[in-house]
N, C-alpha and C. Protein backbone atom coordinates (compact mmCIF):
# COMPACT_ATOMS: atom_id res chain seq x y z
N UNK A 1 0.84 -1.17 0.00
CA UNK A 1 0.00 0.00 0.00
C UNK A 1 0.89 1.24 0.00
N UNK A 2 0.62 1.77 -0.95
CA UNK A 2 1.96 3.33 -1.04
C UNK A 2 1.09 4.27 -0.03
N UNK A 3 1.76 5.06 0.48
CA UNK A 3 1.64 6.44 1.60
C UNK A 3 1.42 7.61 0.31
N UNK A 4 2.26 7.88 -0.07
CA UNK A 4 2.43 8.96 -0.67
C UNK A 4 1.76 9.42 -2.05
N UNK A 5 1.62 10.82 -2.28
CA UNK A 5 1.15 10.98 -3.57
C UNK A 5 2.47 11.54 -4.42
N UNK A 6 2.23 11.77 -5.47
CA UNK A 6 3.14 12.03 -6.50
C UNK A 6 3.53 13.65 -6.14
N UNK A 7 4.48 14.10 -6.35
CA UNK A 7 5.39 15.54 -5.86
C UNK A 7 5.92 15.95 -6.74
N UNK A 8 5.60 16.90 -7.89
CA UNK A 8 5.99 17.85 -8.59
C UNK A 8 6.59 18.88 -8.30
N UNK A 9 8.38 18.80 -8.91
CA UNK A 9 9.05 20.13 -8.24
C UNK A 9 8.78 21.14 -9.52
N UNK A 10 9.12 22.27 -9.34
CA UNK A 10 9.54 22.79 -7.91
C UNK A 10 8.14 23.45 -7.49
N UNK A 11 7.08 23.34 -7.47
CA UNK A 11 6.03 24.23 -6.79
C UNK A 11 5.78 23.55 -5.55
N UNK A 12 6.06 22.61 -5.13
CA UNK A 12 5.68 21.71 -3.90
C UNK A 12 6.89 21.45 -2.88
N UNK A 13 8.44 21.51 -3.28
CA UNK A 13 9.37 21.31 -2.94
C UNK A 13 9.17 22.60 -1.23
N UNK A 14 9.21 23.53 -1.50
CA UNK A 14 8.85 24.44 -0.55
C UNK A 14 7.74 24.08 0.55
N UNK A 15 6.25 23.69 0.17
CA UNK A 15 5.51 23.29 0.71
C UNK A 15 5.71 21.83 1.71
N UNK A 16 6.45 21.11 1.04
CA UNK A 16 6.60 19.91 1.80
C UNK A 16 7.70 20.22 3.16
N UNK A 17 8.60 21.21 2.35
CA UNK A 17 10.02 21.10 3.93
C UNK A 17 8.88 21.86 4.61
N UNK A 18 8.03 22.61 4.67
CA UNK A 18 7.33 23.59 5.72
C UNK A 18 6.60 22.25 6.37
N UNK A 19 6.11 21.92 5.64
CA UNK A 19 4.79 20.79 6.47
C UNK A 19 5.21 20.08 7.32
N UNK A 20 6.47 19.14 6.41
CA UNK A 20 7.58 18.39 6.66
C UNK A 20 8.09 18.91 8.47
N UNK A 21 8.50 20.08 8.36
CA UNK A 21 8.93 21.02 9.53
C UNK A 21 7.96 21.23 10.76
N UNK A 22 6.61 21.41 10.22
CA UNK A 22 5.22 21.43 11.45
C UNK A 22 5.39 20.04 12.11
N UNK A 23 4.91 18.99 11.39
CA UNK A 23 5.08 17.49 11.66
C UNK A 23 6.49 17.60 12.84
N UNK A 24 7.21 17.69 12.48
CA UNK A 24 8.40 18.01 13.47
C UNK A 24 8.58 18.31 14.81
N UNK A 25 7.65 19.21 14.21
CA UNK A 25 7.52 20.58 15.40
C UNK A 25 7.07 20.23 16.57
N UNK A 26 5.38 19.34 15.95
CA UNK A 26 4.35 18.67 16.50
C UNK A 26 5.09 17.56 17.42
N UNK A 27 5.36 16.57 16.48
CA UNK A 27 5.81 15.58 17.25
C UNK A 27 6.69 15.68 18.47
N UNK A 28 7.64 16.99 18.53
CA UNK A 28 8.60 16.97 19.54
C UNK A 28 7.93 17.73 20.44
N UNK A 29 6.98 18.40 20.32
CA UNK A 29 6.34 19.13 21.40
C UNK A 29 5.26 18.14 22.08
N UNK A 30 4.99 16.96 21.50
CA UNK A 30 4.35 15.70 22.35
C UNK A 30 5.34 15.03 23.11
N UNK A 31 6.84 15.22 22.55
CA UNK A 31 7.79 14.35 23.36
C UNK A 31 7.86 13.02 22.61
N UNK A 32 7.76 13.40 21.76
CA UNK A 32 7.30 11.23 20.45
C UNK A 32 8.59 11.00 19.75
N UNK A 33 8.91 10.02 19.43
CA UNK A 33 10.11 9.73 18.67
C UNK A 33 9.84 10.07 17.88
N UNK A 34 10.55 9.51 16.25
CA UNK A 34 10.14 9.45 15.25
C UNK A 34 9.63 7.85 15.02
N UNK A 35 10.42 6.94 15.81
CA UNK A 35 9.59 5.23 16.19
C UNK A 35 8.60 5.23 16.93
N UNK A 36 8.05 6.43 17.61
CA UNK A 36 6.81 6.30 18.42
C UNK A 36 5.42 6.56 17.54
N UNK A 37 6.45 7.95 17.07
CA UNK A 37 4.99 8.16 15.73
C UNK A 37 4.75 7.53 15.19
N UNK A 38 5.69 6.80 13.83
CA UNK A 38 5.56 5.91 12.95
C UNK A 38 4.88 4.82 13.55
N UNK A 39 4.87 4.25 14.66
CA UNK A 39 4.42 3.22 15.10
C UNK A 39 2.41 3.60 15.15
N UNK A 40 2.36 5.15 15.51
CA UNK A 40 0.94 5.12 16.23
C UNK A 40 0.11 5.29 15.13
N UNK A 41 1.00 6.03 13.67
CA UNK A 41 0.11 6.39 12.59
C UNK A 41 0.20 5.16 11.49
N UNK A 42 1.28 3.84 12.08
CA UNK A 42 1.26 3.02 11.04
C UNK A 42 2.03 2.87 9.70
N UNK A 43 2.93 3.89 10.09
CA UNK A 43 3.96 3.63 8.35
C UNK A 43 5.59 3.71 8.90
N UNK A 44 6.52 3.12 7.90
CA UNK A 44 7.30 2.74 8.30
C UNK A 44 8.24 4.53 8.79
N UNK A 45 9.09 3.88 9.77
CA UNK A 45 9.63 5.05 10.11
C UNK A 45 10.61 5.68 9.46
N UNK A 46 11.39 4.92 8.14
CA UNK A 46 11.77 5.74 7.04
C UNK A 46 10.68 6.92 6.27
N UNK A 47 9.83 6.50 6.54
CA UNK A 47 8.62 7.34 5.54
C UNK A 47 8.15 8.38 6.56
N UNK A 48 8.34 8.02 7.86
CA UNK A 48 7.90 9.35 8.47
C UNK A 48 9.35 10.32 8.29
N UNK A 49 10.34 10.06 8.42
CA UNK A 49 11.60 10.64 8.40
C UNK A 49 11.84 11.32 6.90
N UNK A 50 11.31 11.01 5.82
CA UNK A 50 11.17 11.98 4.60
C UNK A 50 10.25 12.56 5.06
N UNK A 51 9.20 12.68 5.45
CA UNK A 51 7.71 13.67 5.42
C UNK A 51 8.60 14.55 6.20
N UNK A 52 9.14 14.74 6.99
CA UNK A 52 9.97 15.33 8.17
C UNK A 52 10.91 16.43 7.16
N UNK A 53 11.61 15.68 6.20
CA UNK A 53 12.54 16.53 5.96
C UNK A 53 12.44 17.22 4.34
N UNK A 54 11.29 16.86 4.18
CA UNK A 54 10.07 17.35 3.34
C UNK A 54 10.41 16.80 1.61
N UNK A 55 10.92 15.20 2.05
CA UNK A 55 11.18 14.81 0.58
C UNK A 55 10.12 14.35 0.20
N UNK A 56 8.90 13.67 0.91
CA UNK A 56 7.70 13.17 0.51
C UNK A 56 6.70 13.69 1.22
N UNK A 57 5.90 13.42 0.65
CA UNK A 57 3.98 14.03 1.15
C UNK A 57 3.17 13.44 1.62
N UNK A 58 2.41 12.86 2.56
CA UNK A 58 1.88 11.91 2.89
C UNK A 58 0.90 11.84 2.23
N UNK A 59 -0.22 10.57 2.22
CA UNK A 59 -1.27 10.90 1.70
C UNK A 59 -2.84 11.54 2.63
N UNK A 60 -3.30 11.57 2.09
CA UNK A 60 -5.02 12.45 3.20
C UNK A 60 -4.99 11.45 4.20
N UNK A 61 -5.23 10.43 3.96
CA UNK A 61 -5.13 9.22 5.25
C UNK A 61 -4.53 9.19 6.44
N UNK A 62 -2.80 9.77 5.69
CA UNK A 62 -1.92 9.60 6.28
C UNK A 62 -1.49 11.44 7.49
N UNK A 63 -2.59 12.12 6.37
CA UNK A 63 -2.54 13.57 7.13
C UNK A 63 -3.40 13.38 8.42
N UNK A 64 -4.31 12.34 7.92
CA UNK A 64 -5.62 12.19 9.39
C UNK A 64 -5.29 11.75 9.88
N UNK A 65 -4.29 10.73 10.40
CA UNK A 65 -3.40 10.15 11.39
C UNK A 65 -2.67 10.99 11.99
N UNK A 66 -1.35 11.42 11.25
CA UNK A 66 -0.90 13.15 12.09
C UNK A 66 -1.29 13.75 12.86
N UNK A 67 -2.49 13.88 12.40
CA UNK A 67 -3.77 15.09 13.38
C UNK A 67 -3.76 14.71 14.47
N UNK A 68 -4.89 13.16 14.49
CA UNK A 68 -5.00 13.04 15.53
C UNK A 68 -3.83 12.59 16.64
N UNK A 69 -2.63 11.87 16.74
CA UNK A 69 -1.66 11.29 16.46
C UNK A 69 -0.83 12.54 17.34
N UNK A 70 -0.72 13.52 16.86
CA UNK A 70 -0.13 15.24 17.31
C UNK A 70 -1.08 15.75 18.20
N UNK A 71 -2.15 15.45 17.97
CA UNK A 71 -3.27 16.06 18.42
C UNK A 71 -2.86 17.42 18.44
N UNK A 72 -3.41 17.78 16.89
CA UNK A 72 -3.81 19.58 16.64
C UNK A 72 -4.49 19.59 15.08
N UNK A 73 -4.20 20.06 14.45
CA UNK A 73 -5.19 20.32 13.56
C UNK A 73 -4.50 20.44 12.43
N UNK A 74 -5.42 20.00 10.63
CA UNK A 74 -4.18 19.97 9.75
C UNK A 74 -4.07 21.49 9.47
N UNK A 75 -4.98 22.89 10.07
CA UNK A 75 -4.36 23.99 9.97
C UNK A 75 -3.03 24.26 10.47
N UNK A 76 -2.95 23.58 11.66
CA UNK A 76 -1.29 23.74 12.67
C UNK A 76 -0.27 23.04 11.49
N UNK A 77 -0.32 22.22 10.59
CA UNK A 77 0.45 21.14 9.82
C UNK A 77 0.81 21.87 8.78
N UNK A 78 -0.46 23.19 7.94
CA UNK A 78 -0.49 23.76 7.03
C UNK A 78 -0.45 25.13 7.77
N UNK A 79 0.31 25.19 8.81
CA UNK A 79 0.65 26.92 9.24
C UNK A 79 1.70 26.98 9.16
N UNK A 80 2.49 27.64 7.48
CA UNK A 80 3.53 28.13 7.05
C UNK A 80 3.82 29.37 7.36
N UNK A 81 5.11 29.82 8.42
CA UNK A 81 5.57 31.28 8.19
C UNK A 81 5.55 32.15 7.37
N UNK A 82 5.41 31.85 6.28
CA UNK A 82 5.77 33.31 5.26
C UNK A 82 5.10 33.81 4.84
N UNK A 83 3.31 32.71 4.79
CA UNK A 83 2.09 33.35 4.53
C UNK A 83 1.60 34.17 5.46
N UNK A 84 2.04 34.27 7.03
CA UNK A 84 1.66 35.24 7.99
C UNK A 84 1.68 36.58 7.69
N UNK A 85 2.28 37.07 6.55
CA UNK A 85 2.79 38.10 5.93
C UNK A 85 1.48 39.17 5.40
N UNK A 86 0.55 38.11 4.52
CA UNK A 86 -0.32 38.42 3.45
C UNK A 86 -1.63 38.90 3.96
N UNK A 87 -2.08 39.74 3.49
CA UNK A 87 -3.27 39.85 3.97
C UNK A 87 -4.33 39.39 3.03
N UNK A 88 -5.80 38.98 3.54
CA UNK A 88 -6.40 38.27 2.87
C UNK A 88 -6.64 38.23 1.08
N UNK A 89 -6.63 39.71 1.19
CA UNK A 89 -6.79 40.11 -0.56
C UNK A 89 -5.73 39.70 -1.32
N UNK A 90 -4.90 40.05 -0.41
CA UNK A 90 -3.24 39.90 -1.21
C UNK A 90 -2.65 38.04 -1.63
N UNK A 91 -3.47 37.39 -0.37
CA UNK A 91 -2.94 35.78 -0.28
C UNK A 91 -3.66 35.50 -1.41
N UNK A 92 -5.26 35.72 -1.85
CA UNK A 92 -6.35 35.51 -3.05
C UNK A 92 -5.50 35.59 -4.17
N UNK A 93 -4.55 36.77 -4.09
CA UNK A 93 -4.17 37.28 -5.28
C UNK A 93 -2.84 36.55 -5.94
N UNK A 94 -2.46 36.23 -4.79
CA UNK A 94 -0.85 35.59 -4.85
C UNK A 94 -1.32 34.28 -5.71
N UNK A 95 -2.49 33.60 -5.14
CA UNK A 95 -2.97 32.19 -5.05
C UNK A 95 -2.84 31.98 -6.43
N UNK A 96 -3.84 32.59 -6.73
CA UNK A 96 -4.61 32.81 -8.23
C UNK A 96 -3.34 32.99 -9.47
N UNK A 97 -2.77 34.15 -9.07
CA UNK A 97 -1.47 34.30 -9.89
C UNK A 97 -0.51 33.10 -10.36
N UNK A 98 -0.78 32.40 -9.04
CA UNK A 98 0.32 31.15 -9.16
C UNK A 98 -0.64 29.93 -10.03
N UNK A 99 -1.75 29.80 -9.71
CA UNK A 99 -2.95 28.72 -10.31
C UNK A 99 -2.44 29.02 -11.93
N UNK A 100 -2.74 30.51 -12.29
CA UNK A 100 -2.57 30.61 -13.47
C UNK A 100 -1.61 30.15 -14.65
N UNK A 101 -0.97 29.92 -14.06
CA UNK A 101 0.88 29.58 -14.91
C UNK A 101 0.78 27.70 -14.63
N UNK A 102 -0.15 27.16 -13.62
CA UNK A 102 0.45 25.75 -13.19
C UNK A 102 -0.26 25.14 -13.78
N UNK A 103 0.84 23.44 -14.12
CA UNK A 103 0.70 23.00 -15.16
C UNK A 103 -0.65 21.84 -14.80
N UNK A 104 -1.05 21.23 -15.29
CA UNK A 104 -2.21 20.27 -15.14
C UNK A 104 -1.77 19.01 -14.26
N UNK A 105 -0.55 18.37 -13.96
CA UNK A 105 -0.07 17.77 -12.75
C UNK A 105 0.09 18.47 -11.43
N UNK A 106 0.01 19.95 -11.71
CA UNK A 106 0.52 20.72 -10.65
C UNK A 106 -1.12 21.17 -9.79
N UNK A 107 -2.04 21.23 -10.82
CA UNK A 107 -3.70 21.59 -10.73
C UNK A 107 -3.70 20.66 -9.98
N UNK A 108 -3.54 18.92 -10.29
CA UNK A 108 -4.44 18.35 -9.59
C UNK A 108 -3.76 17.73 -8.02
N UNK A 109 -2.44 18.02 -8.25
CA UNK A 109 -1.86 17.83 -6.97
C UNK A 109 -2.54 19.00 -6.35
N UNK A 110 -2.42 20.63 -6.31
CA UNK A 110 -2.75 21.44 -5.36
C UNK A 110 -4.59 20.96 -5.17
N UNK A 111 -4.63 20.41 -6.21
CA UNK A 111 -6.99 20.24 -5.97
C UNK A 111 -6.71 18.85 -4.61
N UNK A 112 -5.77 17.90 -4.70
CA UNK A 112 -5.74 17.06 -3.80
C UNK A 112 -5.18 17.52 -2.09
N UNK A 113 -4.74 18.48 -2.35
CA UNK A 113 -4.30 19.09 -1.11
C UNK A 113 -6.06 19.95 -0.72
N UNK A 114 -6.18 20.74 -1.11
CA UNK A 114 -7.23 21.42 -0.61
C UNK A 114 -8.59 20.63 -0.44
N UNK A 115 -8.69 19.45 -1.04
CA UNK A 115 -9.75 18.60 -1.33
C UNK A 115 -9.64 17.59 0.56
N UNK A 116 -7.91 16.82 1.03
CA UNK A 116 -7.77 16.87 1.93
C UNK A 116 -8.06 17.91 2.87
N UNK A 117 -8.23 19.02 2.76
CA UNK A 117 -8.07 20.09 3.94
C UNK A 117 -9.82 20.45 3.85
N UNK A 118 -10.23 20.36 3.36
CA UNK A 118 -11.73 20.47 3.16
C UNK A 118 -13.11 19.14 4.04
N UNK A 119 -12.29 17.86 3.34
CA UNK A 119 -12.37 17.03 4.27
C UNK A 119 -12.35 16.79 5.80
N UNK A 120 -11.53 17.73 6.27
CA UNK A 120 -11.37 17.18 7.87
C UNK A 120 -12.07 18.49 8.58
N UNK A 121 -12.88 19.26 7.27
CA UNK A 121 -13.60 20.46 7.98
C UNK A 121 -15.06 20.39 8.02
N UNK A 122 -15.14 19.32 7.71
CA UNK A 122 -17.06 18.68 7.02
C UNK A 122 -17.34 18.23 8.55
């Protein structure tokens, strides 16, 4: 059973070390190994150790495990520094700008990310 979805650089390369970095963050502020996690969410602990250092992506499954797992939320997972910056009009604008130019692997990877993050808000 694969974990991961497919990772198109470079528009995602950025996104993953950030996530990669929350996951991190999370886990050490529970006090968890990286063999404690892997053990509680079920995948091997090589695969948590790329999500970590943001070479791979987990899949939605594997984000709903995290969650609960960290216990916080996949907003805390998807709270990147640099967007703190933007203000709402401006993040719309950034978004959109970037949608515009990306390629049709890149569409449906970002539709699978937001499609996950939509999910755990139902």
């Amino acid at each position: 059973m694969a974990i991961f979805i497919s990772i198109d650089k470079p528009y995602h390369e950025l996104m993953n070390k950030e996530f990669g970095k929350n996951v991190k963050k999370y886990r050490k502020m529970r006090g968890l190994t990286q063999a404690q996690l892997s053990e509680m969410i079920d995948i091997e602990e090589m695969s948590l150790s790329r999500i970590e250092c943001g070479s791979r992506f987990p899949r939605k499954e594997n984000i709903d495990k995290l969650v609960q797992a960290l216990d916080c939320s996949v907003s805390d997972l998807f709270n990147f520094e640099d967007e703190k910056s933007f203000t709402e009009a401006e993040l719309r604008k950034e978004i959109t700008k970037k949608l515009k130019h990306a390629k049709l692997n890149d569409l449906k990877y970002f539709n699978k990310i937001i499609s996950a993050y939509w999910e755990t808000k139902i």
